[in-house]
PDB file of N, CA and C in Angstrom:
ATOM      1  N   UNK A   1      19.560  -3.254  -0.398  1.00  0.00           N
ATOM      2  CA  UNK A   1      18.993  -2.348   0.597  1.00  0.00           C
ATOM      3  C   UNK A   1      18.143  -3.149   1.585  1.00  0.00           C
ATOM      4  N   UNK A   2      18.071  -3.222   2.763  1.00  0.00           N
ATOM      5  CA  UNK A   2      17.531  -3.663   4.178  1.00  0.00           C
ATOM      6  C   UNK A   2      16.471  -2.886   4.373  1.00  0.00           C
ATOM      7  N   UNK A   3      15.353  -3.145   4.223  1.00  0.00           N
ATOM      8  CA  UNK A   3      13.863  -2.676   4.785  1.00  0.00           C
ATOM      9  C   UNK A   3      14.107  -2.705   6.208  1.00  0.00           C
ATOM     10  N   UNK A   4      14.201  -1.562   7.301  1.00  0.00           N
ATOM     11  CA  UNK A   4      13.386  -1.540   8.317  1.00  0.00           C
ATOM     12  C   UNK A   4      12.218  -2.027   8.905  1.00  0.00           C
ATOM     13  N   UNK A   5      11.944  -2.268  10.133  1.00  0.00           N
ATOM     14  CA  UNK A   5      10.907  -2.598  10.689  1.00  0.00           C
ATOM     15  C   UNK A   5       9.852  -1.427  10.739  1.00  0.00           C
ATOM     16  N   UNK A   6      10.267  -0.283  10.899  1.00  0.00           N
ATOM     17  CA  UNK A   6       9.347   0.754  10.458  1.00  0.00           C
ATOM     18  C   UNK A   6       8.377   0.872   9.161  1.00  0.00           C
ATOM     19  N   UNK A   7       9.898   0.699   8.158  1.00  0.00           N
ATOM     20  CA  UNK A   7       9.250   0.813   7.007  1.00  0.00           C
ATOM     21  C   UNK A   7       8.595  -0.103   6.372  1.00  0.00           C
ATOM     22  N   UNK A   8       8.882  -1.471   7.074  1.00  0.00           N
ATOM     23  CA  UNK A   8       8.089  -2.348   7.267  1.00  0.00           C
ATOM     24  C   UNK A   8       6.007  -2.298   7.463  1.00  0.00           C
ATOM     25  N   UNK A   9       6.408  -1.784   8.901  1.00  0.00           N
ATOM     26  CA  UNK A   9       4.649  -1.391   9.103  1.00  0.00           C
ATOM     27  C   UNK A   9       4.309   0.104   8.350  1.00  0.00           C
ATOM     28  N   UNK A  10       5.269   0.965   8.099  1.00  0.00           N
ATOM     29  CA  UNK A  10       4.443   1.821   7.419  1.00  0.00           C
ATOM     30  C   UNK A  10       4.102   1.451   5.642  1.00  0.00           C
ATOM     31  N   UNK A  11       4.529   0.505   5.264  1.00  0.00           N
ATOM     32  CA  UNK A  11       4.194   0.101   3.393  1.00  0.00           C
ATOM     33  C   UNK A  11       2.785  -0.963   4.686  1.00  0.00           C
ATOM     34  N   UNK A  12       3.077  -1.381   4.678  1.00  0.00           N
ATOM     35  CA  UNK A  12       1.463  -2.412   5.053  1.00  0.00           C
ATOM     36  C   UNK A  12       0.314  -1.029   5.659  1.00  0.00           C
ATOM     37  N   UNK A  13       0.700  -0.396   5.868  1.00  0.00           N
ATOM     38  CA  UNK A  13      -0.615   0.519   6.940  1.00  0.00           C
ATOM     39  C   UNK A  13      -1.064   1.335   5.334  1.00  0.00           C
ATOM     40  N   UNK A  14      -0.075   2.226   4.440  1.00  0.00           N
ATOM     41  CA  UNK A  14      -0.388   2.293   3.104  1.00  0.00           C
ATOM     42  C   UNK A  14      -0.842   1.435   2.914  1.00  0.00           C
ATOM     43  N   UNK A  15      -0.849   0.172   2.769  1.00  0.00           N
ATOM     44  CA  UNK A  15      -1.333  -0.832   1.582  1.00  0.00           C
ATOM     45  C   UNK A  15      -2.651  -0.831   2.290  1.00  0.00           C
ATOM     46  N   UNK A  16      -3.230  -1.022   3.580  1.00  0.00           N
ATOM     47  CA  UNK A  16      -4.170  -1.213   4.564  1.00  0.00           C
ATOM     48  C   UNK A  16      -5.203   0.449   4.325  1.00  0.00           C
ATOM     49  N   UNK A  17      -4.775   1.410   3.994  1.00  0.00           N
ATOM     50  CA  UNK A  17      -5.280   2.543   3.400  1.00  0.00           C
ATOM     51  C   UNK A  17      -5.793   2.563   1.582  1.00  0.00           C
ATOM     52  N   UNK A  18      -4.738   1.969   1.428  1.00  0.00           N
ATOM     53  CA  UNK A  18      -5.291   1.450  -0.361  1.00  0.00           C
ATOM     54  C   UNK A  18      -6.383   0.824  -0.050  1.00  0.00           C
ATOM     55  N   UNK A  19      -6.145  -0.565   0.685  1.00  0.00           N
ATOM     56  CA  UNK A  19      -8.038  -1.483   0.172  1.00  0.00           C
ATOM     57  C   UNK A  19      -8.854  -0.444   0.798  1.00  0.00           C
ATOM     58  N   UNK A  20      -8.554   0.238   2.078  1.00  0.00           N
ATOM     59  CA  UNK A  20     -10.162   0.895   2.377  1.00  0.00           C
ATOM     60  C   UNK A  20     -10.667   1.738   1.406  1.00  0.00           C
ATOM     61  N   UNK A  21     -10.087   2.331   0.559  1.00  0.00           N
ATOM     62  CA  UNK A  21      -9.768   3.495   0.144  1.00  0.00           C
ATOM     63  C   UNK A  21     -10.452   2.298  -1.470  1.00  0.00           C
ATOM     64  N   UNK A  22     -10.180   1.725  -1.829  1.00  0.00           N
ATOM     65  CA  UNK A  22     -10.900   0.894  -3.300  1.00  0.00           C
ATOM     66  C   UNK A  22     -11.798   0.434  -2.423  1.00  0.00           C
ATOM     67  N   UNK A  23     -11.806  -0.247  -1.347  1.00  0.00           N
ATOM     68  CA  UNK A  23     -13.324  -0.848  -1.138  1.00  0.00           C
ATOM     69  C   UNK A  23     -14.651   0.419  -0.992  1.00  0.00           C
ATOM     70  N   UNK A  24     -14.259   1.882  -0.753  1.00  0.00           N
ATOM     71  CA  UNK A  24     -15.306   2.489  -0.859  1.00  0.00           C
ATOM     72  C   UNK A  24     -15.917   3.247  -2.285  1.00  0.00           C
ATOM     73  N   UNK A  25     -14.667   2.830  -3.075  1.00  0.00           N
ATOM     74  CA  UNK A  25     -14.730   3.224  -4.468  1.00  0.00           C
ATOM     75  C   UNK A  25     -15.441   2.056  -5.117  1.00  0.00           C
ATOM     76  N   UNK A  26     -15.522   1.096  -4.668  1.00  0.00           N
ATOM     77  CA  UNK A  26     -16.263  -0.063  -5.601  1.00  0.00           C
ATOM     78  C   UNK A  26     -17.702   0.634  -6.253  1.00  0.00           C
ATOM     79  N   UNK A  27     -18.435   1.128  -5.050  1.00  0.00           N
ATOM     80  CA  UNK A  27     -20.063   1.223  -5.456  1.00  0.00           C
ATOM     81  C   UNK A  27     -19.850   2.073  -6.612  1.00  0.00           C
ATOM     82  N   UNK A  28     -18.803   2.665  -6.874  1.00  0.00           N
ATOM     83  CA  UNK A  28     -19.253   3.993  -8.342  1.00  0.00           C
ATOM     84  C   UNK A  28     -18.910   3.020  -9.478  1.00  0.00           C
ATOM     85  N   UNK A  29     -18.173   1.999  -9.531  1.00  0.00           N
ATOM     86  CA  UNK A  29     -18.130   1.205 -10.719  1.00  0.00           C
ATOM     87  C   UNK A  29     -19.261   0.355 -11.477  1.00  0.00           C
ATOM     88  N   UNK A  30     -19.134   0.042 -12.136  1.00  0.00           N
ATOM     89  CA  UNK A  30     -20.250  -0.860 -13.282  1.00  0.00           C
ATOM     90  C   UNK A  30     -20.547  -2.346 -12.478  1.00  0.00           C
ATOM     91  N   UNK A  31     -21.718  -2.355 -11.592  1.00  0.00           N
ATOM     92  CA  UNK A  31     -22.030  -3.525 -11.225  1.00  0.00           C
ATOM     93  C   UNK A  31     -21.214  -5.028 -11.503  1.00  0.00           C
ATOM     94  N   UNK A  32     -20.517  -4.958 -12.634  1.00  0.00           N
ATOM     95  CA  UNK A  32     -20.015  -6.464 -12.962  1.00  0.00           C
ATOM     96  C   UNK A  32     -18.316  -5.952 -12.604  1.00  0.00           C
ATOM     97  N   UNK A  33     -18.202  -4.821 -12.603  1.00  0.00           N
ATOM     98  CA  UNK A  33     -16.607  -5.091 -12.124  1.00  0.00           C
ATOM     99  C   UNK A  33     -16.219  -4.805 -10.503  1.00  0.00           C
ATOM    100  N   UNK A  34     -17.736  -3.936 -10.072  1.00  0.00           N
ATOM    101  CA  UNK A  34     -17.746  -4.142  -8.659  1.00  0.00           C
ATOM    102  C   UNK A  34     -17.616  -5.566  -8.188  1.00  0.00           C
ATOM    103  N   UNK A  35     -18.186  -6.528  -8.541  1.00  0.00           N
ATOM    104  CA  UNK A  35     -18.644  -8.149  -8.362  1.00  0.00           C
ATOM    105  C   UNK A  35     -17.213  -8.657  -8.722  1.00  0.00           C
ATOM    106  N   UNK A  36     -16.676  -8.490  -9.571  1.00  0.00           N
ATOM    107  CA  UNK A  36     -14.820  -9.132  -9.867  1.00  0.00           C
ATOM    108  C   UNK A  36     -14.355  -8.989  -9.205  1.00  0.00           C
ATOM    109  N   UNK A  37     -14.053  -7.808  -8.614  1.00  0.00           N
ATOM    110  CA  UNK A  37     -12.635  -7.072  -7.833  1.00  0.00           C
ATOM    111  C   UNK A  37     -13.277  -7.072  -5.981  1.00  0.00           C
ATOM    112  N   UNK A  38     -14.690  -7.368  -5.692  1.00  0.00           N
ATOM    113  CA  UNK A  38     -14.578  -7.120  -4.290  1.00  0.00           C
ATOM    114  C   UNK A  38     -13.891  -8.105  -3.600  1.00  0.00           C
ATOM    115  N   UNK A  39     -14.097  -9.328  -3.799  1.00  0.00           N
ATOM    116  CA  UNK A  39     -13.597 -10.330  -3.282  1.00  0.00           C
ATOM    117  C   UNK A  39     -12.178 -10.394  -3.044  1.00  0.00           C
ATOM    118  N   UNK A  40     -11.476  -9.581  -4.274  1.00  0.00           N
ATOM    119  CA  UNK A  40     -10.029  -9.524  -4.171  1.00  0.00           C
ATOM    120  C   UNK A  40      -9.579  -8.491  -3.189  1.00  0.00           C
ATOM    121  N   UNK A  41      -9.987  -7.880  -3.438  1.00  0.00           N
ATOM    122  CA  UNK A  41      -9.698  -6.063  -2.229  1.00  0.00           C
ATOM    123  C   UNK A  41      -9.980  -6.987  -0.661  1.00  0.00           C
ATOM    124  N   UNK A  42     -11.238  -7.539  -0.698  1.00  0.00           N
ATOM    125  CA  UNK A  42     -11.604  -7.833   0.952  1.00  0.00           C
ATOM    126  C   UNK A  42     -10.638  -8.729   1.036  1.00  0.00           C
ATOM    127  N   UNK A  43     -10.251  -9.746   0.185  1.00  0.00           N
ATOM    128  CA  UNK A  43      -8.793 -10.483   0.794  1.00  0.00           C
ATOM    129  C   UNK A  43      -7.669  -9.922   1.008  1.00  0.00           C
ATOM    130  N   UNK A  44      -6.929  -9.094   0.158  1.00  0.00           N
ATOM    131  CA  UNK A  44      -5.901  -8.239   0.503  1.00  0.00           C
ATOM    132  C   UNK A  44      -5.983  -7.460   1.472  1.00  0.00           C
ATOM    133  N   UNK A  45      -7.430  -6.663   2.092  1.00  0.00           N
ATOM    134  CA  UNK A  45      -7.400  -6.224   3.037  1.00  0.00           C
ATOM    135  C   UNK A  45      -7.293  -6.776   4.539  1.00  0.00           C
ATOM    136  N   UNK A  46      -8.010  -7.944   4.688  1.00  0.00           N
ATOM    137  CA  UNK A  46      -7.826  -9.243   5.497  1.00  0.00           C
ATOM    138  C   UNK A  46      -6.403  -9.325   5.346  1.00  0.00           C
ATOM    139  N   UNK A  47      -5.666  -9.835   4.624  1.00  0.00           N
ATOM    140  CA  UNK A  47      -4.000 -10.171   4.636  1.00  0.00           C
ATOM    141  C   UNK A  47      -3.177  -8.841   5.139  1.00  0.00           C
ATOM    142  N   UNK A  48      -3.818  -7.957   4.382  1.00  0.00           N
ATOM    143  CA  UNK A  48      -2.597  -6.574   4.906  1.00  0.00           C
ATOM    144  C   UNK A  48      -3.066  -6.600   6.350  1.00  0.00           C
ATOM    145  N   UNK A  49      -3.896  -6.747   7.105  1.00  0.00           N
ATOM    146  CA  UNK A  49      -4.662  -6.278   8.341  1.00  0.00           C
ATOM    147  C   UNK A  49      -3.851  -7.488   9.039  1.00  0.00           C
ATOM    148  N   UNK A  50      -4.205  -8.483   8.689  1.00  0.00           N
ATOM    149  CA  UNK A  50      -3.532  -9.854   9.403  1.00  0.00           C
ATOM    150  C   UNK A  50      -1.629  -9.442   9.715  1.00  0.00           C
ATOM    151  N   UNK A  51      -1.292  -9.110   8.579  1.00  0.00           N
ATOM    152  CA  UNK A  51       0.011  -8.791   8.901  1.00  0.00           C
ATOM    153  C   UNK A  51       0.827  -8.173   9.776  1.00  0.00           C
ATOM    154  N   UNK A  52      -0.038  -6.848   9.584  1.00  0.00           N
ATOM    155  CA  UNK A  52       0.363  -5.720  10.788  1.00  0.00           C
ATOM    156  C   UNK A  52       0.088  -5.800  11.650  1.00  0.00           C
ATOM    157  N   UNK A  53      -1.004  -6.811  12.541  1.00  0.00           N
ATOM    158  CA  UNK A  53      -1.309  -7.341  13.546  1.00  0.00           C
ATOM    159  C   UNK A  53      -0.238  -8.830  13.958  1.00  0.00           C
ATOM    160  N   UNK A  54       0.180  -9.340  12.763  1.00  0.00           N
ATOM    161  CA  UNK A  54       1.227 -10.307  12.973  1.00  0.00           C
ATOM    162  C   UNK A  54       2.755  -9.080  13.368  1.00  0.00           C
ATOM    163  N   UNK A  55       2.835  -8.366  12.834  1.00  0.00           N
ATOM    164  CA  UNK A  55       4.028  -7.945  13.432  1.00  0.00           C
ATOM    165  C   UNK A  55       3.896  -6.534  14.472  1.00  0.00           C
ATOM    166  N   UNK A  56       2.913  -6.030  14.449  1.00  0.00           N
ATOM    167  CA  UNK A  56       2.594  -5.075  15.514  1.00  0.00           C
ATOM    168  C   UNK A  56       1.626  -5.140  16.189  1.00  0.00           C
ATOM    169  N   UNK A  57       1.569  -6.330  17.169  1.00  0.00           N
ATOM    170  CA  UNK A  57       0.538  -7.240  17.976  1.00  0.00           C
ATOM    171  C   UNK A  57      -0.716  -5.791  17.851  1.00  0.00           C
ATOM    172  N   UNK A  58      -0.322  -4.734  18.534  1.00  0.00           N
ATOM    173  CA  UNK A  58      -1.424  -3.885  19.407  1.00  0.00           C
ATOM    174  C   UNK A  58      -1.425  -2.899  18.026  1.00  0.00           C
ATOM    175  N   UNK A  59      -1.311  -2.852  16.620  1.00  0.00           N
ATOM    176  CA  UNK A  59      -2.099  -3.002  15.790  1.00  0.00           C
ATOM    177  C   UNK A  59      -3.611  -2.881  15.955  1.00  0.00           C
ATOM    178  N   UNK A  60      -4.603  -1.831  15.607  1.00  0.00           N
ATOM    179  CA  UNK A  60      -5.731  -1.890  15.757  1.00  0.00           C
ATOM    180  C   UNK A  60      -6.209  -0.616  15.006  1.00  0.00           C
ATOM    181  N   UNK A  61      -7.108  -0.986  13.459  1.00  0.00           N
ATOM    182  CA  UNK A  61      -7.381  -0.001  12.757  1.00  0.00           C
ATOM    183  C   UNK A  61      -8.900   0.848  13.074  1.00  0.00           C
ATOM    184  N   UNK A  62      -8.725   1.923  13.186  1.00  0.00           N
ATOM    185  CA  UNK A  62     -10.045   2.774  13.569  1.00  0.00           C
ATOM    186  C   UNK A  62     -10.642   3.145  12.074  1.00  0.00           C
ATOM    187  N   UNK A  63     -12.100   2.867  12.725  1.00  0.00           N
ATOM    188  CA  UNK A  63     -13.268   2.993  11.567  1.00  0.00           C
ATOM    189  C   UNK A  63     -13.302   4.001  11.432  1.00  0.00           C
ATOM    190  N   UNK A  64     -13.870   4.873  10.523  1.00  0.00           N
ATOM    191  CA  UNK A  64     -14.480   6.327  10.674  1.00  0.00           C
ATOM    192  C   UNK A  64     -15.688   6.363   9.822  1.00  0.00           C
ATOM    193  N   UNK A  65     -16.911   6.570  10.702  1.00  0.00           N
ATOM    194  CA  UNK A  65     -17.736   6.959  10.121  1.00  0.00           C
ATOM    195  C   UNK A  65     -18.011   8.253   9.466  1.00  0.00           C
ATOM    196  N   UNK A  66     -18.456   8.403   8.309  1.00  0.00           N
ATOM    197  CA  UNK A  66     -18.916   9.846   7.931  1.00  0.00           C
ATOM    198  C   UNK A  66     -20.558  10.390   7.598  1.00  0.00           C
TER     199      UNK A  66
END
């Protein structure tokens, strides 16, 4: 099966919704597994972000404050 270019940027924009989506879940965890796993989430999120900006130049994710 041939992945699309669509379906391409839409699994990275999911995956780019996953880290935000664990990086705001970190603070409810147990101090020592918040401290394991942030470093990993902020890299994957950096890489998924890098990507979709590597293949969909004008790529640009909006913050939302609440």
């Amino acid at each position: 099966m041939t992945t699309t270019f669509d379906e391409k940027i839409e699994a990275l924009i999911k995956m780019e919704v996953a880290c935000r989506l664990a990086l705001e879940s970190l603070p409810q965890l147990p101090r020592e597994t918040e401290e394991a796993l942030r470093g990993h989430i902020e890299t994957l999120c950096e890489v998924t972000e890098r990507e979709l900006k590597h293949l969909q130049p004008g790529y640009t994710r909006t913050e939302t404050v609440d």
